[in-house]
PDB file of N, CA and C in Angstrom:
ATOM      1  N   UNK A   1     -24.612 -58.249 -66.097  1.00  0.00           N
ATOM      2  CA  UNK A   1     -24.567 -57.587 -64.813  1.00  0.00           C
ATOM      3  C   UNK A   1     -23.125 -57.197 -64.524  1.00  0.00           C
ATOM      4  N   UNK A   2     -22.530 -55.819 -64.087  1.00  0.00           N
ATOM      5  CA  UNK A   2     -21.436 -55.557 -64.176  1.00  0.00           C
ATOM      6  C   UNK A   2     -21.278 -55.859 -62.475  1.00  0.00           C
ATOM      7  N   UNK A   3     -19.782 -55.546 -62.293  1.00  0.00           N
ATOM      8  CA  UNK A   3     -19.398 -55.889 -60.945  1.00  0.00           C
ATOM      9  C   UNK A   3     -19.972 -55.003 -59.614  1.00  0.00           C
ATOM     10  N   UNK A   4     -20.149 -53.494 -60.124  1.00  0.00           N
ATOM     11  CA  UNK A   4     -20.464 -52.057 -59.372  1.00  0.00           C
ATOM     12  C   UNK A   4     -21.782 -52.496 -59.008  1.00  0.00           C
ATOM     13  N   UNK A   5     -22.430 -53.501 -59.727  1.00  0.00           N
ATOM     14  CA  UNK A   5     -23.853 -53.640 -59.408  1.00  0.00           C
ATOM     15  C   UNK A   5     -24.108 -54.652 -58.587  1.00  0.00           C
ATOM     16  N   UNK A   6     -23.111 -55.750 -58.904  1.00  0.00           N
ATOM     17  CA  UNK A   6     -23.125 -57.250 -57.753  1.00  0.00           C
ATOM     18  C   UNK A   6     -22.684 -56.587 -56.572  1.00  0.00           C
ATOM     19  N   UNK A   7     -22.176 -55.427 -56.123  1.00  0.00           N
ATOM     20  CA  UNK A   7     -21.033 -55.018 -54.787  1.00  0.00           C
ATOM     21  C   UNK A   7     -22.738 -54.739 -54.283  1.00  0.00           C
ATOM     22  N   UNK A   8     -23.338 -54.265 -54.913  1.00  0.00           N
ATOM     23  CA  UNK A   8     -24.440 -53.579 -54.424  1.00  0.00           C
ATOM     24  C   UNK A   8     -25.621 -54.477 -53.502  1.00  0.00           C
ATOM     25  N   UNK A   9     -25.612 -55.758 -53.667  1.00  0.00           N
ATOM     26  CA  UNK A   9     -26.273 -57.012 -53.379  1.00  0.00           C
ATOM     27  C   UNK A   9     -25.573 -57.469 -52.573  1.00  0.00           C
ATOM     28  N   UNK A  10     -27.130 -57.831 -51.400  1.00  0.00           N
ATOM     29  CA  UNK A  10     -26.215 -58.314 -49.925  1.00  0.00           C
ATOM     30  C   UNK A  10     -26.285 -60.351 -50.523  1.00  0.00           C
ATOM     31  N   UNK A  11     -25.768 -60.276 -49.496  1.00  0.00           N
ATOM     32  CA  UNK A  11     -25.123 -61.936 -49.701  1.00  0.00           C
ATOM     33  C   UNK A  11     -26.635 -62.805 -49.980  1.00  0.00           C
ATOM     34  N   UNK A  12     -27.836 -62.589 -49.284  1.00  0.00           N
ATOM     35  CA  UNK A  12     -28.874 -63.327 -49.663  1.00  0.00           C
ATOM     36  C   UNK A  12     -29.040 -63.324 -51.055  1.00  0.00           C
ATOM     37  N   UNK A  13     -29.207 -61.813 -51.419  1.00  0.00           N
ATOM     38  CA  UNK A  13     -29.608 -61.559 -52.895  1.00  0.00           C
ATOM     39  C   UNK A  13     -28.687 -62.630 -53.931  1.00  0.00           C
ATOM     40  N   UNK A  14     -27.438 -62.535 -53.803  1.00  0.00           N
ATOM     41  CA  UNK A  14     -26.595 -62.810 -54.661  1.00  0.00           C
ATOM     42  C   UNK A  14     -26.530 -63.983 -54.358  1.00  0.00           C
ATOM     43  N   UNK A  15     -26.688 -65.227 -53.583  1.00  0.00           N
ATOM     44  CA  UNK A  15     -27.528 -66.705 -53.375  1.00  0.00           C
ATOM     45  C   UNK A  15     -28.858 -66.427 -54.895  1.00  0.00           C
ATOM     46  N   UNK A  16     -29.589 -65.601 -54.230  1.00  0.00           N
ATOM     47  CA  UNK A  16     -30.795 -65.972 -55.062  1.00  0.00           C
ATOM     48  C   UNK A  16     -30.383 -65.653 -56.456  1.00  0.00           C
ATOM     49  N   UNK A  17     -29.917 -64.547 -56.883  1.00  0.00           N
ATOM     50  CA  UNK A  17     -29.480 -64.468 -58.228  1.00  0.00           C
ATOM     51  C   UNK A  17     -28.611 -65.750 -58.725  1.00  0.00           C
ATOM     52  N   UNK A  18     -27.716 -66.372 -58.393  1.00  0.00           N
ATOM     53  CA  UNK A  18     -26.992 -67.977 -58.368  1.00  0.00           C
ATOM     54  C   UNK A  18     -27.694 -68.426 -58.722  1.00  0.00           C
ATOM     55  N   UNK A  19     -28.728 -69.157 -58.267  1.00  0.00           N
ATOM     56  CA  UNK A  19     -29.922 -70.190 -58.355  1.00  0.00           C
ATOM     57  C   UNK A  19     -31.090 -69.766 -59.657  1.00  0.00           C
ATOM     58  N   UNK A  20     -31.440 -68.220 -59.934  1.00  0.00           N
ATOM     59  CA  UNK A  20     -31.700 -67.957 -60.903  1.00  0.00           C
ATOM     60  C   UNK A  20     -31.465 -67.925 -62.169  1.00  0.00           C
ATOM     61  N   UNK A  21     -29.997 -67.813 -62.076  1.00  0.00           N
ATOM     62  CA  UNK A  21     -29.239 -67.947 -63.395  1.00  0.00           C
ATOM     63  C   UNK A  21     -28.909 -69.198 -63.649  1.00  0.00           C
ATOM     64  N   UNK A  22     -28.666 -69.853 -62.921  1.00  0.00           N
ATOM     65  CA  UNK A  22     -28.210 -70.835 -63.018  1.00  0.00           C
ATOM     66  C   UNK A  22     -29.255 -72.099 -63.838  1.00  0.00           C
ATOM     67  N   UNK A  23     -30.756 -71.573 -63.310  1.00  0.00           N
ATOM     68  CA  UNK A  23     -31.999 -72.237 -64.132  1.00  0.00           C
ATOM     69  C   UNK A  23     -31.901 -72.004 -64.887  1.00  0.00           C
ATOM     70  N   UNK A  24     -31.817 -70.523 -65.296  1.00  0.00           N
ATOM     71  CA  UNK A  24     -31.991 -69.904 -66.621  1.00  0.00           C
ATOM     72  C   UNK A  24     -30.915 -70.577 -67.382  1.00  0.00           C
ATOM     73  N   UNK A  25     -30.014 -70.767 -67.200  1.00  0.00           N
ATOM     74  CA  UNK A  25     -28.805 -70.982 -67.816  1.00  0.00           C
ATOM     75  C   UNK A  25     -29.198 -72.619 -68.395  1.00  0.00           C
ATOM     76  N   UNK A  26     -29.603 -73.694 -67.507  1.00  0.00           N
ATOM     77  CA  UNK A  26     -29.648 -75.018 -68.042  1.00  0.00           C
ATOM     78  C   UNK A  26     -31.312 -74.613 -69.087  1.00  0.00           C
ATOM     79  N   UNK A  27     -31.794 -74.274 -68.722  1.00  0.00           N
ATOM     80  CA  UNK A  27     -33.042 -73.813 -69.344  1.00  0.00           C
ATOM     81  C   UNK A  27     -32.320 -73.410 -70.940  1.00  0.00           C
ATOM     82  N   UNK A  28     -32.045 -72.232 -70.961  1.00  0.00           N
ATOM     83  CA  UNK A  28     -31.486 -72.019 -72.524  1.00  0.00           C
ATOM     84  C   UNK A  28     -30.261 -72.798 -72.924  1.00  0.00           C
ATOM     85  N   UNK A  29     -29.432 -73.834 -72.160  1.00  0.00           N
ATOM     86  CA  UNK A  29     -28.853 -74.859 -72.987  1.00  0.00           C
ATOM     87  C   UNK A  29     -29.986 -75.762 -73.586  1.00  0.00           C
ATOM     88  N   UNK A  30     -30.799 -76.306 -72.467  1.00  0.00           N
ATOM     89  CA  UNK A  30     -31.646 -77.115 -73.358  1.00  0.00           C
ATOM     90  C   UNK A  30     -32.435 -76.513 -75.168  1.00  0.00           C
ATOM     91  N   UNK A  31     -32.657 -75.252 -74.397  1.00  0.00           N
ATOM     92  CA  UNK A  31     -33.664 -74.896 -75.793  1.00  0.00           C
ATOM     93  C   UNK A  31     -32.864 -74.876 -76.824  1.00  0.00           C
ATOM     94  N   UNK A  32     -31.271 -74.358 -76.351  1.00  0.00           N
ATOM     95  CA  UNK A  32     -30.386 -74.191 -77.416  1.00  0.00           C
ATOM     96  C   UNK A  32     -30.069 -76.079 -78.484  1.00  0.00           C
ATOM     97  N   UNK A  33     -30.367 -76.963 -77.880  1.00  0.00           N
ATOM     98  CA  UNK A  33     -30.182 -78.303 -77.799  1.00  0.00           C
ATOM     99  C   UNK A  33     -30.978 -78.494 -78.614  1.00  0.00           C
ATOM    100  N   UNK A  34     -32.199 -78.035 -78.793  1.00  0.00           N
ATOM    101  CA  UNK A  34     -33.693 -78.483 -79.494  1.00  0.00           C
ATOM    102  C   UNK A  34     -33.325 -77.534 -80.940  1.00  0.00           C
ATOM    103  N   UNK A  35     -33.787 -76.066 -80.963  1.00  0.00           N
ATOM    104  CA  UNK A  35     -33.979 -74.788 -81.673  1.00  0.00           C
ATOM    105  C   UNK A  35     -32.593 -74.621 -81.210  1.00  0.00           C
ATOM    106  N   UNK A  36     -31.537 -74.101 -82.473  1.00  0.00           N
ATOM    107  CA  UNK A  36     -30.243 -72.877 -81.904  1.00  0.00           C
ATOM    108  C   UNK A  36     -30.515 -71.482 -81.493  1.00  0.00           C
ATOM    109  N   UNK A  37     -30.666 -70.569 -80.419  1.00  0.00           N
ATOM    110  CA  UNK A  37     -30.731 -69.682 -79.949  1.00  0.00           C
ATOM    111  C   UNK A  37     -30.256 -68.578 -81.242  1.00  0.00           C
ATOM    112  N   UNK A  38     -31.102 -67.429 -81.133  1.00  0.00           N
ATOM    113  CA  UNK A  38     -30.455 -66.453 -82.154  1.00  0.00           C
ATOM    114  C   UNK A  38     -29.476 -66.390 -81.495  1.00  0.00           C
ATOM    115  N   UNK A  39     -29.067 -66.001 -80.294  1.00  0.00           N
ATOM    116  CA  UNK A  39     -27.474 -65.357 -80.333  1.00  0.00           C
ATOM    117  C   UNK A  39     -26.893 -66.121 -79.072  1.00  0.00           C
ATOM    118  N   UNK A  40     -26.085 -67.085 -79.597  1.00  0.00           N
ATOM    119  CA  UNK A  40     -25.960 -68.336 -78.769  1.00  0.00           C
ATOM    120  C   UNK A  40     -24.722 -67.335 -77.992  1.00  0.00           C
ATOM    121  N   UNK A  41     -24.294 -66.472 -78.104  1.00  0.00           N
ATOM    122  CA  UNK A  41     -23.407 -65.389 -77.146  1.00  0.00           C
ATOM    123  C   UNK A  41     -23.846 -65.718 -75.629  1.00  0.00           C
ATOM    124  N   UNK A  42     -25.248 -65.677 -75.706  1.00  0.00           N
ATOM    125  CA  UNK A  42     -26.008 -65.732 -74.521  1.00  0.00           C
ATOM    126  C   UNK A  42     -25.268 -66.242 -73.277  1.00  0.00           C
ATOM    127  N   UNK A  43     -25.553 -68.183 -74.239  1.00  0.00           N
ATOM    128  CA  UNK A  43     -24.986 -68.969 -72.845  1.00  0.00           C
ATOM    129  C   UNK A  43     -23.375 -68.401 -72.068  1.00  0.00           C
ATOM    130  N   UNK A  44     -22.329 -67.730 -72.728  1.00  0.00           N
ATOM    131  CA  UNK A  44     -21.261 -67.351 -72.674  1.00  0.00           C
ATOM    132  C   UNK A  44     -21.535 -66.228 -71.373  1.00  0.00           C
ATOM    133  N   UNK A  45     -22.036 -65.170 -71.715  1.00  0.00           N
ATOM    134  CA  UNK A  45     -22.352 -64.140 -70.554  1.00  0.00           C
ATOM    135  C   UNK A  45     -23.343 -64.758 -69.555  1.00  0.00           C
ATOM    136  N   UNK A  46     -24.321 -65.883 -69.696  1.00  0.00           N
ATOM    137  CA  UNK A  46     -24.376 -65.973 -68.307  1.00  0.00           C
ATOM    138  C   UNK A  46     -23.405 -66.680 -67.570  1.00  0.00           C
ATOM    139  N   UNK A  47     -22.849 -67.653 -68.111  1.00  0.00           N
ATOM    140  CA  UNK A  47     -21.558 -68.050 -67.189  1.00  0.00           C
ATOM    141  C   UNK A  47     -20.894 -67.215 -66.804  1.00  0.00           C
ATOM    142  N   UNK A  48     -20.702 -66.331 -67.640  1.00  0.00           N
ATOM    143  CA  UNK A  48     -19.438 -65.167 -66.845  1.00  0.00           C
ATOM    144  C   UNK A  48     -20.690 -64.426 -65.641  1.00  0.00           C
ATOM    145  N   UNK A  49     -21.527 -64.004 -65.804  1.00  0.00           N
ATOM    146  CA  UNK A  49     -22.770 -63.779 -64.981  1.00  0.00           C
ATOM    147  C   UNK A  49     -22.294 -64.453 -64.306  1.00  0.00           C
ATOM    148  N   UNK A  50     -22.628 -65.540 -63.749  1.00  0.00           N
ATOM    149  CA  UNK A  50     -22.759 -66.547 -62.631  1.00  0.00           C
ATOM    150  C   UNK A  50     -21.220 -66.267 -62.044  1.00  0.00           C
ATOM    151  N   UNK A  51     -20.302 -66.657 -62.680  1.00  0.00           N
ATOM    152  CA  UNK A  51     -18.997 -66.744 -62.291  1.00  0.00           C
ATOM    153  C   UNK A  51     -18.679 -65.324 -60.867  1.00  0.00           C
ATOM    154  N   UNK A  52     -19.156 -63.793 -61.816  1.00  0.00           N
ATOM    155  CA  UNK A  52     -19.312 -63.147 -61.578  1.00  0.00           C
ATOM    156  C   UNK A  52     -19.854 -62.952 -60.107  1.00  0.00           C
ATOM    157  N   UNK A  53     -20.722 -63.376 -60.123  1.00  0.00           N
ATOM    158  CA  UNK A  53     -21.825 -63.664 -58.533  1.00  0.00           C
ATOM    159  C   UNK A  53     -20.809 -64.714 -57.310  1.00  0.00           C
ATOM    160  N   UNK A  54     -20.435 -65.613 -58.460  1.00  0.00           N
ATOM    161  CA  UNK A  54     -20.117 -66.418 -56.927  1.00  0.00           C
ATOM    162  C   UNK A  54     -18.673 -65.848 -56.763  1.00  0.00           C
ATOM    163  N   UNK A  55     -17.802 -65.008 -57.251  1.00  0.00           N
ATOM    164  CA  UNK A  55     -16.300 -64.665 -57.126  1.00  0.00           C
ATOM    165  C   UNK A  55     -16.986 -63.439 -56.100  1.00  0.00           C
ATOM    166  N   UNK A  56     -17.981 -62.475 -56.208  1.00  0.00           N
ATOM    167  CA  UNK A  56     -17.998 -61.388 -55.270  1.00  0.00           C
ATOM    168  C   UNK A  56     -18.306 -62.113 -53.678  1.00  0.00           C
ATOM    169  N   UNK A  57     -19.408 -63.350 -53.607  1.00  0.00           N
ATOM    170  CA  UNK A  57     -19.584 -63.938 -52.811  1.00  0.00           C
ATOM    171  C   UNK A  57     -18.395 -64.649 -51.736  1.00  0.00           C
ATOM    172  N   UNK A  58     -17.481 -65.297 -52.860  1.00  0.00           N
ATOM    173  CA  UNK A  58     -16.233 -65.876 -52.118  1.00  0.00           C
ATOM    174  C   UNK A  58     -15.464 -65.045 -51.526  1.00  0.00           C
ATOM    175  N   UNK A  59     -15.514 -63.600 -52.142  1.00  0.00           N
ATOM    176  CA  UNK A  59     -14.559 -62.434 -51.688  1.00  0.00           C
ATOM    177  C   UNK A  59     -15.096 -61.536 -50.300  1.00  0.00           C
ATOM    178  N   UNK A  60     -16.291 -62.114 -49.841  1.00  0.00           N
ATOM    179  CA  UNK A  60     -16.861 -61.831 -48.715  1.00  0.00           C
ATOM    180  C   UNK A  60     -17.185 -62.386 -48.025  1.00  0.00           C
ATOM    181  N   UNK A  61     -16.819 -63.758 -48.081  1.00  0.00           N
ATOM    182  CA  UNK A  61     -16.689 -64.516 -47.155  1.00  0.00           C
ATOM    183  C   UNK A  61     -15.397 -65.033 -46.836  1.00  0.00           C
ATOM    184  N   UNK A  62     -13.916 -64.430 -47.660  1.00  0.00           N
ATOM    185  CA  UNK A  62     -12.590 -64.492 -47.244  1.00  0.00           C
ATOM    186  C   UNK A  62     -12.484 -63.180 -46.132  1.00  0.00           C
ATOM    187  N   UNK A  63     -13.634 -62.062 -46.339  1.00  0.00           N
ATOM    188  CA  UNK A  63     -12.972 -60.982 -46.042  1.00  0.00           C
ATOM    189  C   UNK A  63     -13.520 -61.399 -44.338  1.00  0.00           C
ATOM    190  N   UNK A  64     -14.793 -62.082 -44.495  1.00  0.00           N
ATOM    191  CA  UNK A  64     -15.533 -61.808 -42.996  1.00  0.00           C
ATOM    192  C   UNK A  64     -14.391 -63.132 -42.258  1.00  0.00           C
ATOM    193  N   UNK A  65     -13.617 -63.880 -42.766  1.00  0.00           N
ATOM    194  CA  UNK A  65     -13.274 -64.661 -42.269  1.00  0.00           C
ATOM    195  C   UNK A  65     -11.936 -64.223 -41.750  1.00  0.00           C
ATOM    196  N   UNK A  66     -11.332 -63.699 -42.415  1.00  0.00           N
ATOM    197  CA  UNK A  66     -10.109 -62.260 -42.066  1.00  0.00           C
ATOM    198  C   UNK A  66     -10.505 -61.172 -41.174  1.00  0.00           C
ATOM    199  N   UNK A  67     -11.566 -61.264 -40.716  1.00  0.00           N
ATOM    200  CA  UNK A  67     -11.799 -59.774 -40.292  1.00  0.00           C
ATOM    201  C   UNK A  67     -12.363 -60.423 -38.708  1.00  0.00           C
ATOM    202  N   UNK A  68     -12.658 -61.456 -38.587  1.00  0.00           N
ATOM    203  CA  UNK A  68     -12.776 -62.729 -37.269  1.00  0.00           C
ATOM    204  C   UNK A  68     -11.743 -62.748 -36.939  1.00  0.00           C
TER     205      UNK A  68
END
């Protein structure tokens, strides 16, 4: 998910996407744990994914807190 697309997601959405990935994410460590994932790249981009989500989140809630 690139950044042009997280700007695009209001603050609920990007909560729920968090919590989604974030399953997904312990979800394919485990499987990766059992079976190795063809392209263990995976777990790497969703962290940056996630990271991704909660840095646009923090940056809008510095701004609404600046803007109070």
């Amino acid at each position: 998910m690139k950044a042009t697309e997280i700007r695009e997601l209001s603050n609920q959405e990007i909560l729920e996407r968090i919590d989604n990935e974030k399953t997904t994410l312990v979800r394919m460590k485990l499987n990766h744990a059992i079976t190795p994932l063809d392209n263990p790249n995976k777990l790497s981009e969703m962290r940056r994914t996630i990271a991704r989500l909660m840095t646009e989140l923090s940056q809008r809630e510095m701004n609404d807190k600046q803007n109070s």
